[in-house]
N, C-alpha and C. Protein backbone atom coordinates (compact mmCIF):
# COMPACT_ATOMS: atom_id res chain seq x y z
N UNK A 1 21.25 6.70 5.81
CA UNK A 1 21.47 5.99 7.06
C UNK A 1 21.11 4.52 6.85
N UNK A 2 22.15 3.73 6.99
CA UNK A 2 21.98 2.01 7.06
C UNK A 2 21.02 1.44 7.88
N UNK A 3 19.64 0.66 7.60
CA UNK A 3 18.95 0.08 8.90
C UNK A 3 20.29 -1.04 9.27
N UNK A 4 19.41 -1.34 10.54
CA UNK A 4 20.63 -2.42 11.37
C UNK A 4 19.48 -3.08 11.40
N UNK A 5 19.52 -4.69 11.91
CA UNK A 5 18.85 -5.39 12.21
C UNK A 5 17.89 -5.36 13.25
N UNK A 6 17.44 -4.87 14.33
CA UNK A 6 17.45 -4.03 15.45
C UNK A 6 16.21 -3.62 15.03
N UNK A 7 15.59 -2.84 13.87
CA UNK A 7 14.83 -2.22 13.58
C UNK A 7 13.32 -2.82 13.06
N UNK A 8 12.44 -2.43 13.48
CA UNK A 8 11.54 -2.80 13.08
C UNK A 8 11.22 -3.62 11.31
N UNK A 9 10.67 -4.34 10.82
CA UNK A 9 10.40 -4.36 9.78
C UNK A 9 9.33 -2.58 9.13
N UNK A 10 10.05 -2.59 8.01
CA UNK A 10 8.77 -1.24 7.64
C UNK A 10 8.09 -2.30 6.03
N UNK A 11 6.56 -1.73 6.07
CA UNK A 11 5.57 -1.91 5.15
C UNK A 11 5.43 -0.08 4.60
N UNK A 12 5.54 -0.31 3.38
CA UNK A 12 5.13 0.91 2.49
C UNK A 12 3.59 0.46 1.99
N UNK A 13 2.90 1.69 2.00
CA UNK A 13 1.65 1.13 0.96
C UNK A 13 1.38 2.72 -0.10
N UNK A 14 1.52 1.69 -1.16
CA UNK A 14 1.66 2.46 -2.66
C UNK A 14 0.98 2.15 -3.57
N UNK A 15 0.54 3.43 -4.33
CA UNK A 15 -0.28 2.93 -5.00
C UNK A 15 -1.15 3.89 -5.80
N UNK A 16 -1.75 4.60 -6.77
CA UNK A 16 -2.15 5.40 -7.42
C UNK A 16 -3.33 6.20 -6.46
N UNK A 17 -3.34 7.64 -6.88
CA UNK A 17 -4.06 8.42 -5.82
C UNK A 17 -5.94 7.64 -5.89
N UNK A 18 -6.25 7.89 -4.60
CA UNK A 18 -7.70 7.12 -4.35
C UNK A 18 -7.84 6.01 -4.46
N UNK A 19 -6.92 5.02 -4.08
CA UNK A 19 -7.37 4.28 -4.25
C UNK A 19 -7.84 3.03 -2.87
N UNK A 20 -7.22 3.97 -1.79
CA UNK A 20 -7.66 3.70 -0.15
C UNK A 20 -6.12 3.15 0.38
N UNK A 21 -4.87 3.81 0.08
CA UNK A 21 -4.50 3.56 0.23
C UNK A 21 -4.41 4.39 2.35
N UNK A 22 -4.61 5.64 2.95
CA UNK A 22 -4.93 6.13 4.21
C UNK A 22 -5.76 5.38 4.99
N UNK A 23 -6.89 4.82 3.90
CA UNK A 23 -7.63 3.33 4.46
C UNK A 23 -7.38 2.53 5.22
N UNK A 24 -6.38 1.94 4.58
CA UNK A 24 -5.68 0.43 4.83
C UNK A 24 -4.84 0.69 5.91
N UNK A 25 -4.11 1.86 5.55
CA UNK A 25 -2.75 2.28 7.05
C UNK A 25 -4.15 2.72 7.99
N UNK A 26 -5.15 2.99 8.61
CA UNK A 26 -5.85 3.12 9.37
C UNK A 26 -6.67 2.32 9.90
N UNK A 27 -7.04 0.97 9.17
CA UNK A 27 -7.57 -0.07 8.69
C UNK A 27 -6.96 -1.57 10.04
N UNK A 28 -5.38 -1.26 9.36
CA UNK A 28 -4.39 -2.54 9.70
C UNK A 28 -4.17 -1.94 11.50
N UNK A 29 -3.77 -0.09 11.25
CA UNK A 29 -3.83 0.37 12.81
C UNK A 29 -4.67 0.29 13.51
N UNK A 30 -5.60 -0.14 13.04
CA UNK A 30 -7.11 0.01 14.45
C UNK A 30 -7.33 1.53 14.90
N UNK A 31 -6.63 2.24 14.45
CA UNK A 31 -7.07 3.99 14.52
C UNK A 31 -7.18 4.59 13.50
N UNK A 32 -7.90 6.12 13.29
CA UNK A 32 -7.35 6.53 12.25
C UNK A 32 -6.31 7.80 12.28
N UNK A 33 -5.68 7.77 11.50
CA UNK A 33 -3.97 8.39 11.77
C UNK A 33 -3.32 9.07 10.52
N UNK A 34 -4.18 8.34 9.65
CA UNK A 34 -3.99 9.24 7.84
C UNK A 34 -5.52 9.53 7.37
N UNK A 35 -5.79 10.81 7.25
CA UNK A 35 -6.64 11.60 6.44
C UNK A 35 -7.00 10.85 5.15
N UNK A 36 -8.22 10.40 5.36
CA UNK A 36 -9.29 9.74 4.07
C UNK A 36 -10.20 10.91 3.58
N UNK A 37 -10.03 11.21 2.32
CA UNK A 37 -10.37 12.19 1.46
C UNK A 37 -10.94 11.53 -0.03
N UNK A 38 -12.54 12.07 -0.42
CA UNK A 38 -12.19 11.30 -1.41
C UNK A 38 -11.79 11.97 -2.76
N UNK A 39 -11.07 13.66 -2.21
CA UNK A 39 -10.35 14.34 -3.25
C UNK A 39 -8.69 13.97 -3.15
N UNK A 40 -8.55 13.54 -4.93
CA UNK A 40 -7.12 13.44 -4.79
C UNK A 40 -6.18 14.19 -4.40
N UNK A 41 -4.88 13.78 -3.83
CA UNK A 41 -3.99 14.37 -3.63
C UNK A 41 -4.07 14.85 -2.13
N UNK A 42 -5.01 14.54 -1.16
CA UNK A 42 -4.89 15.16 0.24
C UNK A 42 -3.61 14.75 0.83
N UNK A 43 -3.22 13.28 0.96
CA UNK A 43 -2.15 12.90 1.57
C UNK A 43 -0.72 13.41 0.65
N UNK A 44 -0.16 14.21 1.19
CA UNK A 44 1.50 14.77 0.64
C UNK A 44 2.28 14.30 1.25
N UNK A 45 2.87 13.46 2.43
CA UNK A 45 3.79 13.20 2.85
C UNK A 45 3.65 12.29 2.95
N UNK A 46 4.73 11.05 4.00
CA UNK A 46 4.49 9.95 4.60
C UNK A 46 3.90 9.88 5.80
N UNK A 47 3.19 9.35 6.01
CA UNK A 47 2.22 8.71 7.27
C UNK A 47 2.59 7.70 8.19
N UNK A 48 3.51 7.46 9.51
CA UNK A 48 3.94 6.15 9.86
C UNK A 48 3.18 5.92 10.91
N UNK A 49 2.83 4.40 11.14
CA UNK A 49 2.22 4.14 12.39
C UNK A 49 3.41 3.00 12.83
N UNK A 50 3.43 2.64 14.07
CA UNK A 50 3.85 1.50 14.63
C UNK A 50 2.83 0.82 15.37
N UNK A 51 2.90 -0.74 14.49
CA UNK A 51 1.94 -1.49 14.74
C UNK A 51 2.43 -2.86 15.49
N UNK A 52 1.79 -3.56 16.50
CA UNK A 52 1.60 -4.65 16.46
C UNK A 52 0.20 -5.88 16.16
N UNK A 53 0.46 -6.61 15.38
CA UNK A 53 -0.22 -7.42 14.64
C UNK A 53 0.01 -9.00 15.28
N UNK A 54 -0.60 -9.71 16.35
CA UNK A 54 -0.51 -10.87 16.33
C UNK A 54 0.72 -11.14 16.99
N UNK A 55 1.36 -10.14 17.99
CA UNK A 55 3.28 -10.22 18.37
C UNK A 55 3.80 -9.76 17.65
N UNK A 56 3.29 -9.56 16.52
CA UNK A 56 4.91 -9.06 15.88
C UNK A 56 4.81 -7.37 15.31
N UNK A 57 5.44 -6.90 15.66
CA UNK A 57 6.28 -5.48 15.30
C UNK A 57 6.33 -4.75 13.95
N UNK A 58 5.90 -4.10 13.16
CA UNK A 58 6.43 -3.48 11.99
C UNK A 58 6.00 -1.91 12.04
N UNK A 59 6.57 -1.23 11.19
CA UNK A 59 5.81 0.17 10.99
C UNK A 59 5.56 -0.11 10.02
N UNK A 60 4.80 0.45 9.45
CA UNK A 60 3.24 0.92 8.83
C UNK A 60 3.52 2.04 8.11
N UNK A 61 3.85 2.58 6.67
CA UNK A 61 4.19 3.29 6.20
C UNK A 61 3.24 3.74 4.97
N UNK A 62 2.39 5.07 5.35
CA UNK A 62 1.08 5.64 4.10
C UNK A 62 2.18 6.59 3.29
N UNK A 63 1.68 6.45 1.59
CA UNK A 63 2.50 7.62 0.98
C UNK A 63 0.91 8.28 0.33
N UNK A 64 1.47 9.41 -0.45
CA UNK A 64 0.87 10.16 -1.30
C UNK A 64 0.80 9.02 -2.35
N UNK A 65 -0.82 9.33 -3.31
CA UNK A 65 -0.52 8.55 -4.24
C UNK A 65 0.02 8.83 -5.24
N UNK A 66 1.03 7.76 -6.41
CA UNK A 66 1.44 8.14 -7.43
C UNK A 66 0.42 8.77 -8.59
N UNK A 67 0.78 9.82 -9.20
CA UNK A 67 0.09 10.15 -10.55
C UNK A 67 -0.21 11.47 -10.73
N UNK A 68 0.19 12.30 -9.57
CA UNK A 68 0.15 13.76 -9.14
C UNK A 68 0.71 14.50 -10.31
N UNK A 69 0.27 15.61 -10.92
CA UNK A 69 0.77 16.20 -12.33
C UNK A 69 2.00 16.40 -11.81
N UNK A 70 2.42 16.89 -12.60
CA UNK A 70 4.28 17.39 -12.80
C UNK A 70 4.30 18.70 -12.35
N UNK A 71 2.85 19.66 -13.23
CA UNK A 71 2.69 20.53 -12.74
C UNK A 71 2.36 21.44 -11.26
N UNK A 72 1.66 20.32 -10.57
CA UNK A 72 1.67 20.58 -9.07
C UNK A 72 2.58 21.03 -8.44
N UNK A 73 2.87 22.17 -7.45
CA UNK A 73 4.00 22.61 -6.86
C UNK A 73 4.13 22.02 -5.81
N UNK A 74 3.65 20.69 -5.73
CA UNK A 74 4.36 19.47 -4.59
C UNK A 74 4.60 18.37 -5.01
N UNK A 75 4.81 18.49 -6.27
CA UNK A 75 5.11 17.17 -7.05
C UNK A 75 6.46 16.62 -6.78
N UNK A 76 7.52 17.36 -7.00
CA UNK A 76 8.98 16.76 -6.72
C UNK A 76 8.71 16.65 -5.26
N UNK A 77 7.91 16.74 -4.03
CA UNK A 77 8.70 16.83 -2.70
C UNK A 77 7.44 15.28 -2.71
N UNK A 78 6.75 15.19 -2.95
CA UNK A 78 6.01 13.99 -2.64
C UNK A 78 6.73 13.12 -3.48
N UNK A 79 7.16 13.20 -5.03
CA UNK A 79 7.87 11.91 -5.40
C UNK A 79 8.97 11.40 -4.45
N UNK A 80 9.67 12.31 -3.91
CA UNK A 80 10.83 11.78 -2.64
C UNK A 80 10.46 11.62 -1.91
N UNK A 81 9.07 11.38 -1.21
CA UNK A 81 8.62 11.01 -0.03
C UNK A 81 8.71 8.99 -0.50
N UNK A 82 8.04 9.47 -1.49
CA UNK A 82 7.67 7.83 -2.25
C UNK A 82 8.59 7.31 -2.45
N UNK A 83 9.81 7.83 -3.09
CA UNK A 83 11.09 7.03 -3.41
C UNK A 83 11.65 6.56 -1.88
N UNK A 84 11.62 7.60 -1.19
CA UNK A 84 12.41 6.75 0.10
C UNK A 84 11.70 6.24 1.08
N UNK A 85 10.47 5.86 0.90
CA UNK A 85 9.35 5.12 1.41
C UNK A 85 9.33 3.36 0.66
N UNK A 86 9.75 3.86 -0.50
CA UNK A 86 9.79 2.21 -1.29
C UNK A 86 11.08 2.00 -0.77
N UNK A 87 12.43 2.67 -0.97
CA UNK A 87 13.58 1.84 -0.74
C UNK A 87 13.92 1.99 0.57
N UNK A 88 13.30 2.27 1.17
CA UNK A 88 13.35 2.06 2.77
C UNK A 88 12.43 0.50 3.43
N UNK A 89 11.64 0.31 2.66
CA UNK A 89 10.13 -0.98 2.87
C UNK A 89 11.18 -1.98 2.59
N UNK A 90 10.72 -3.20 3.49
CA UNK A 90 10.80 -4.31 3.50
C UNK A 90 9.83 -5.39 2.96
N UNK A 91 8.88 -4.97 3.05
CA UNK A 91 7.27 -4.68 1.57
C UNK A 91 6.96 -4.02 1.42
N UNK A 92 6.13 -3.79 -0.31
CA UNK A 92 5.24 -3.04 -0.45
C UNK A 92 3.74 -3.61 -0.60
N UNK A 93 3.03 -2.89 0.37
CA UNK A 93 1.56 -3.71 0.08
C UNK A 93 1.46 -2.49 -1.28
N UNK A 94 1.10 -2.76 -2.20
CA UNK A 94 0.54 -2.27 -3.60
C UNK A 94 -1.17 -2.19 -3.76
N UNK A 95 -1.60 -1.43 -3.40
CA UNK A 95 -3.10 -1.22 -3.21
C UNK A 95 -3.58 -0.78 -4.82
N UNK A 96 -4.91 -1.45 -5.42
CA UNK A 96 -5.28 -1.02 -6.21
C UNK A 96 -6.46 -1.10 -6.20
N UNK A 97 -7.48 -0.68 -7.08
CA UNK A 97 -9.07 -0.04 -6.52
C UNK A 97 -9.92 -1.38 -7.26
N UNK A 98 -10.38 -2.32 -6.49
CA UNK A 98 -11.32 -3.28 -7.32
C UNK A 98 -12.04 -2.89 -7.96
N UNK A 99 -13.01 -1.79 -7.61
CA UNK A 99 -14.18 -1.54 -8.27
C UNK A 99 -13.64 -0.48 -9.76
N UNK A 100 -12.43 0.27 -9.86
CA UNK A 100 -12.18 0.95 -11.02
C UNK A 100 -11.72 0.30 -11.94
N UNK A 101 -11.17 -1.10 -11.66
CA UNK A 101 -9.94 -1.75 -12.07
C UNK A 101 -8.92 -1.99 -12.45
N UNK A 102 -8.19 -2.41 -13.44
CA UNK A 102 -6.81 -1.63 -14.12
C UNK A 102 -7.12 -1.26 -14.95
N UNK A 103 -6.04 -0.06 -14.11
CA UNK A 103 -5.58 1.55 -14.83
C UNK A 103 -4.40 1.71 -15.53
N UNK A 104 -4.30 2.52 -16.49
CA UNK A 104 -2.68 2.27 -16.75
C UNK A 104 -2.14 2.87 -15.86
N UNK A 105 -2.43 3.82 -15.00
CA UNK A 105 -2.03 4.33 -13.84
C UNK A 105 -1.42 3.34 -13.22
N UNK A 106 -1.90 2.57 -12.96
CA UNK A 106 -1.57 1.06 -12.27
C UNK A 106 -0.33 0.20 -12.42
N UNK A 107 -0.48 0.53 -14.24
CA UNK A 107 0.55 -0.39 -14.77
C UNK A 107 1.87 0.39 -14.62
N UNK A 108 1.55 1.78 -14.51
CA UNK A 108 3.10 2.69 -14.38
C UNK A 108 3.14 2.42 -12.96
N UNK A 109 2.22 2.33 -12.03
CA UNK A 109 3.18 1.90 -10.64
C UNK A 109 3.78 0.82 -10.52
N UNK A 110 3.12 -0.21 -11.03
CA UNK A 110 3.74 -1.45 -11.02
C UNK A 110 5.13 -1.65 -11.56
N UNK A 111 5.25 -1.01 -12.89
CA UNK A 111 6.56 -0.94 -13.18
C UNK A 111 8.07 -0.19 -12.67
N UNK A 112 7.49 1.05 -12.12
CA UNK A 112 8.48 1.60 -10.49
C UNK A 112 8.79 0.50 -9.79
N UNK A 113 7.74 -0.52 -9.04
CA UNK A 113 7.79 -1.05 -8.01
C UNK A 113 8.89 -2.31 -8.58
N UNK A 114 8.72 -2.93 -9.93
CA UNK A 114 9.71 -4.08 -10.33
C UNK A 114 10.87 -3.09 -10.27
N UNK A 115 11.19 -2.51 -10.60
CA UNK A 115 12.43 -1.50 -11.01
C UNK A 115 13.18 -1.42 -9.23
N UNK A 116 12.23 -1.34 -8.48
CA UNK A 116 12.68 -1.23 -7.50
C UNK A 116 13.32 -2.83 -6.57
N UNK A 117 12.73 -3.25 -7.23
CA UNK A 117 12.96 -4.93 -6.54
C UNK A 117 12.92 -5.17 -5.53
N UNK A 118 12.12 -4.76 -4.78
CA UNK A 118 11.52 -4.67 -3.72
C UNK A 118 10.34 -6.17 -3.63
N UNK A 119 9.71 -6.54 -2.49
CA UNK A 119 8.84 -7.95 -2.10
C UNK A 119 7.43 -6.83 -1.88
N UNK A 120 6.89 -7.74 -3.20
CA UNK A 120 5.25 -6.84 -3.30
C UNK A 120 4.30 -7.71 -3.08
N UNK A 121 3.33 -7.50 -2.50
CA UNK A 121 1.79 -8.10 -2.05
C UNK A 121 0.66 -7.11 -2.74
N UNK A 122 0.02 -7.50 -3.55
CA UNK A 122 -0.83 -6.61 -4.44
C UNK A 122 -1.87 -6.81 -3.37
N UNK A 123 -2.75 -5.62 -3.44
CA UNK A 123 -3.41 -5.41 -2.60
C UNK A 123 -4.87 -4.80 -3.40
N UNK A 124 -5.83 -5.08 -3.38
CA UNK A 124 -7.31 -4.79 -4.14
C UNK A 124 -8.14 -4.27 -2.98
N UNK A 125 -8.37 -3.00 -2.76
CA UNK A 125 -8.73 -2.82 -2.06
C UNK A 125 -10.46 -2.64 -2.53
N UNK A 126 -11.74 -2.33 -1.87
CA UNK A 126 -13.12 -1.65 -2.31
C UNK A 126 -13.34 -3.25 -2.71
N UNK A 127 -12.96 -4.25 -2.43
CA UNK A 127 -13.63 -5.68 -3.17
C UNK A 127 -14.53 -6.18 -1.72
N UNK A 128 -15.43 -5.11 -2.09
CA UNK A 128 -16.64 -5.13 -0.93
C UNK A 128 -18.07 -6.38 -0.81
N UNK A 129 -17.97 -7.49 -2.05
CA UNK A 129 -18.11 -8.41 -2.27
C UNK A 129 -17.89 -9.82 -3.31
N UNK A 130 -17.94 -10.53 -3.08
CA UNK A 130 -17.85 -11.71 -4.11
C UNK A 130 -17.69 -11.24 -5.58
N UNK A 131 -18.81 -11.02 -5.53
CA UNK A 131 -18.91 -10.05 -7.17
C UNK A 131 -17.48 -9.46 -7.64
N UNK A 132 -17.59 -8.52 -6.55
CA UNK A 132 -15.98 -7.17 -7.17
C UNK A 132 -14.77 -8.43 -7.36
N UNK A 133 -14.88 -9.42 -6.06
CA UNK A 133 -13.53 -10.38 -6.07
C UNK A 133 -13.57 -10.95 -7.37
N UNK A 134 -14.81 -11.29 -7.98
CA UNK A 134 -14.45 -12.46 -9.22
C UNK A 134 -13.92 -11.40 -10.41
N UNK A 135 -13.72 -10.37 -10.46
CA UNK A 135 -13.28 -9.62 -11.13
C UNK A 135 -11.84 -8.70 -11.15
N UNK A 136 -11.05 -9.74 -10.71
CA UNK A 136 -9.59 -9.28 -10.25
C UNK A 136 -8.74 -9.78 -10.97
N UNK A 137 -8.75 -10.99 -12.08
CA UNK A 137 -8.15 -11.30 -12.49
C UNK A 137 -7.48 -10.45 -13.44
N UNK A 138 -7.83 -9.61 -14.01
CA UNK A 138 -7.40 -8.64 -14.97
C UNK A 138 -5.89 -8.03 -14.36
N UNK A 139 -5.57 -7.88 -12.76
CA UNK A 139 -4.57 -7.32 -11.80
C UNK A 139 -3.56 -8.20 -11.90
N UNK A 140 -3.49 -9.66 -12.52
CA UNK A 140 -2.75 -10.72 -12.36
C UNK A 140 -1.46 -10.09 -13.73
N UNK A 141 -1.85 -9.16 -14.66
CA UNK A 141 -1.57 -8.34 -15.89
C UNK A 141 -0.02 -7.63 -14.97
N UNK A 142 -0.11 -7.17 -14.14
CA UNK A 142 0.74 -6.24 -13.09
C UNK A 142 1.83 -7.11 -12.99
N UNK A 143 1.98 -8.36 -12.92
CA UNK A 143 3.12 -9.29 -12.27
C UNK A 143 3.57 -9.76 -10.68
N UNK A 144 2.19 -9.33 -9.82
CA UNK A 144 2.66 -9.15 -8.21
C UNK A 144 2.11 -10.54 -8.12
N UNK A 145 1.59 -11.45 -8.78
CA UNK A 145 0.74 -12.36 -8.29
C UNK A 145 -1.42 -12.29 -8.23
N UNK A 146 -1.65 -12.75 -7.65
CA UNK A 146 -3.00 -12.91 -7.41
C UNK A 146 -3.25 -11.94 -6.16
N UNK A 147 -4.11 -10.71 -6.76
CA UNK A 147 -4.36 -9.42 -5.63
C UNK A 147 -5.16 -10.35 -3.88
N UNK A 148 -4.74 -9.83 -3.19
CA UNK A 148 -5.77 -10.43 -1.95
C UNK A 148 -6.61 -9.23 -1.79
N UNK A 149 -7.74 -9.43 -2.19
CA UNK A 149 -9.19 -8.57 -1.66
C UNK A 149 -9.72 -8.23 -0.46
N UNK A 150 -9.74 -6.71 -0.10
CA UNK A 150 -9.80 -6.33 1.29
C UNK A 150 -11.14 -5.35 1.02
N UNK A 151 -11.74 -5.02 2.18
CA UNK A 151 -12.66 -4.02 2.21
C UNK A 151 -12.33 -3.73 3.02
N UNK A 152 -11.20 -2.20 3.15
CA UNK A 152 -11.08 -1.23 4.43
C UNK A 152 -12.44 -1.02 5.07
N UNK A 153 -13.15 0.02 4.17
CA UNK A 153 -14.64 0.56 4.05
C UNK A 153 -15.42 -0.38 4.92
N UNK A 154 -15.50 -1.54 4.73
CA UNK A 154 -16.79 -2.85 5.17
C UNK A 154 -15.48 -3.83 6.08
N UNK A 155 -14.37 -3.35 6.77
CA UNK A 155 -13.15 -4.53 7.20
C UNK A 155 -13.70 -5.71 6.84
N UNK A 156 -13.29 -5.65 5.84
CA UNK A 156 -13.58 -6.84 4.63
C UNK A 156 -12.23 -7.82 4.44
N UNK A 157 -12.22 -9.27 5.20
CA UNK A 157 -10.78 -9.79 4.96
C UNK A 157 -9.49 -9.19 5.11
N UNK A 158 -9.58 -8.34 6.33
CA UNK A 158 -8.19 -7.90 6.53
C UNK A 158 -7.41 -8.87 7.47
N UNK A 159 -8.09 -10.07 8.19
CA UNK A 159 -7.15 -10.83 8.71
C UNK A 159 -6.46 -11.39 7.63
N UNK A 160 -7.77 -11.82 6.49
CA UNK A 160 -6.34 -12.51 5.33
C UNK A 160 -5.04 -11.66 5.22
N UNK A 161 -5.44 -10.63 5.10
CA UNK A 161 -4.21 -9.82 4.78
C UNK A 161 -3.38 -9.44 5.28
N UNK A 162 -3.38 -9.94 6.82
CA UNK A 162 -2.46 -9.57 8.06
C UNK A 162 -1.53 -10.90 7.70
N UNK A 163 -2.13 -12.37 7.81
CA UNK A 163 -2.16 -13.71 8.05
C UNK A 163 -0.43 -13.47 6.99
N UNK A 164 -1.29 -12.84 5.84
CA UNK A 164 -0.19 -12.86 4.16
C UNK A 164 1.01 -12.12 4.76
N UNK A 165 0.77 -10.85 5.15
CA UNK A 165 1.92 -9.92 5.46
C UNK A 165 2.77 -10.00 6.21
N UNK A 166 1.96 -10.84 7.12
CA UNK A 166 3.16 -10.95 8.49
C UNK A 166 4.32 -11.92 8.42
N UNK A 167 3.28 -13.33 7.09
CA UNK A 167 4.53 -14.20 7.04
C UNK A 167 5.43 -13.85 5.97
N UNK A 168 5.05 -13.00 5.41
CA UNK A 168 6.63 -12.04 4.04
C UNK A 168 7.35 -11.41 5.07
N UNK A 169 6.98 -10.33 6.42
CA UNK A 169 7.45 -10.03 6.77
C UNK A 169 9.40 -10.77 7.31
N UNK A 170 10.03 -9.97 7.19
CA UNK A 170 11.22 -10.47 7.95
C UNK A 170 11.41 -10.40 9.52
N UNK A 171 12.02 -11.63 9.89
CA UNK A 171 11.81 -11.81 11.76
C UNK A 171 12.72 -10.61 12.60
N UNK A 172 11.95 -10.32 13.25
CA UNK A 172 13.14 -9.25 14.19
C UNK A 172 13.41 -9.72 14.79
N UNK A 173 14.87 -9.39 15.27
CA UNK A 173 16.11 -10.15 15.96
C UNK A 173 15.66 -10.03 17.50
């Protein structure tokens, strides 16, 4: 099905399992609406909220995280949650874990996400102070740019991260 203009902007947030990505979609909603677990793999489907941020309109789109074995007997139905969650997004916020850092886990999402050519905002989430932030540069390795550091956990700089998103966002008609 073709979006029309008409439609909300959608935000995907993707990103290797645990790494807060139910967080952030609960975080940016001011409710919580996706299941925070800190065993992998709780979230299997997509998660949508509809948000407004400051006037403006988007949905809000949580996936499962990437990296789920092959062997799992929900592996193919969550990779198609993810595939048509990215090529459905108008961004992807790309969440990755400050405090674990890069993973190659990381580096295989990142490389989906170029493949997809899609408009990415790297996202560092757990950078619960100064400290964790001066230690991000290593994420610059990914190609999204310079991560913006959030603390779901501590709402740690999530206006920065509204301020960033809203102006990538595209204007609704």
């Amino acid at each position: 099905m073709a979006r029309t203009e008409e439609k909300l902007p959608i935000i995907a947030i993707i990103g290797r399992q645990n790494v807060g990505k139910s967080s952030l979609l609960n975080a940016i909603a001011g409710r919580r609406l996706s299941i925070v677990d800190p065993m992998p793999g709780v979230t299997r489907d997509r998660v949508t909220a509809i948000v407004a941020k400051r006037g403006v309109p988007f949905q809000l789109v949580d996936t499962a995280g990437m990296g789920m074995a092959r062997e799992d007997q929900f592996f193919e139905s969550v990779e198609r949650q993810i595939q048509y969650a990215i090529e459905e997004a108008d961004l992807v916020l790309f969440v990755v874990d400050a405090i674990a850092g890069l993973l190659e886990a990381d580096k295989q999402v990142a490389t989906r996400l170029r493949r997809a050519g899609k408009d990415v905002l790297l996202v560092a989430n757990k950078s619960d102070n100064t400290s964790i932030e001066n230690g991000l540069m290593p994420f610059a390795e990914l190609g999204f740019g310079d991560a913006v550091p959030v603390s779901c956990a501590h709402m740690r700089r999530l206006g920065e991260l509204l301020d960033i998103l809203l102006e990538k966002l595209p204007q609704v008609a």
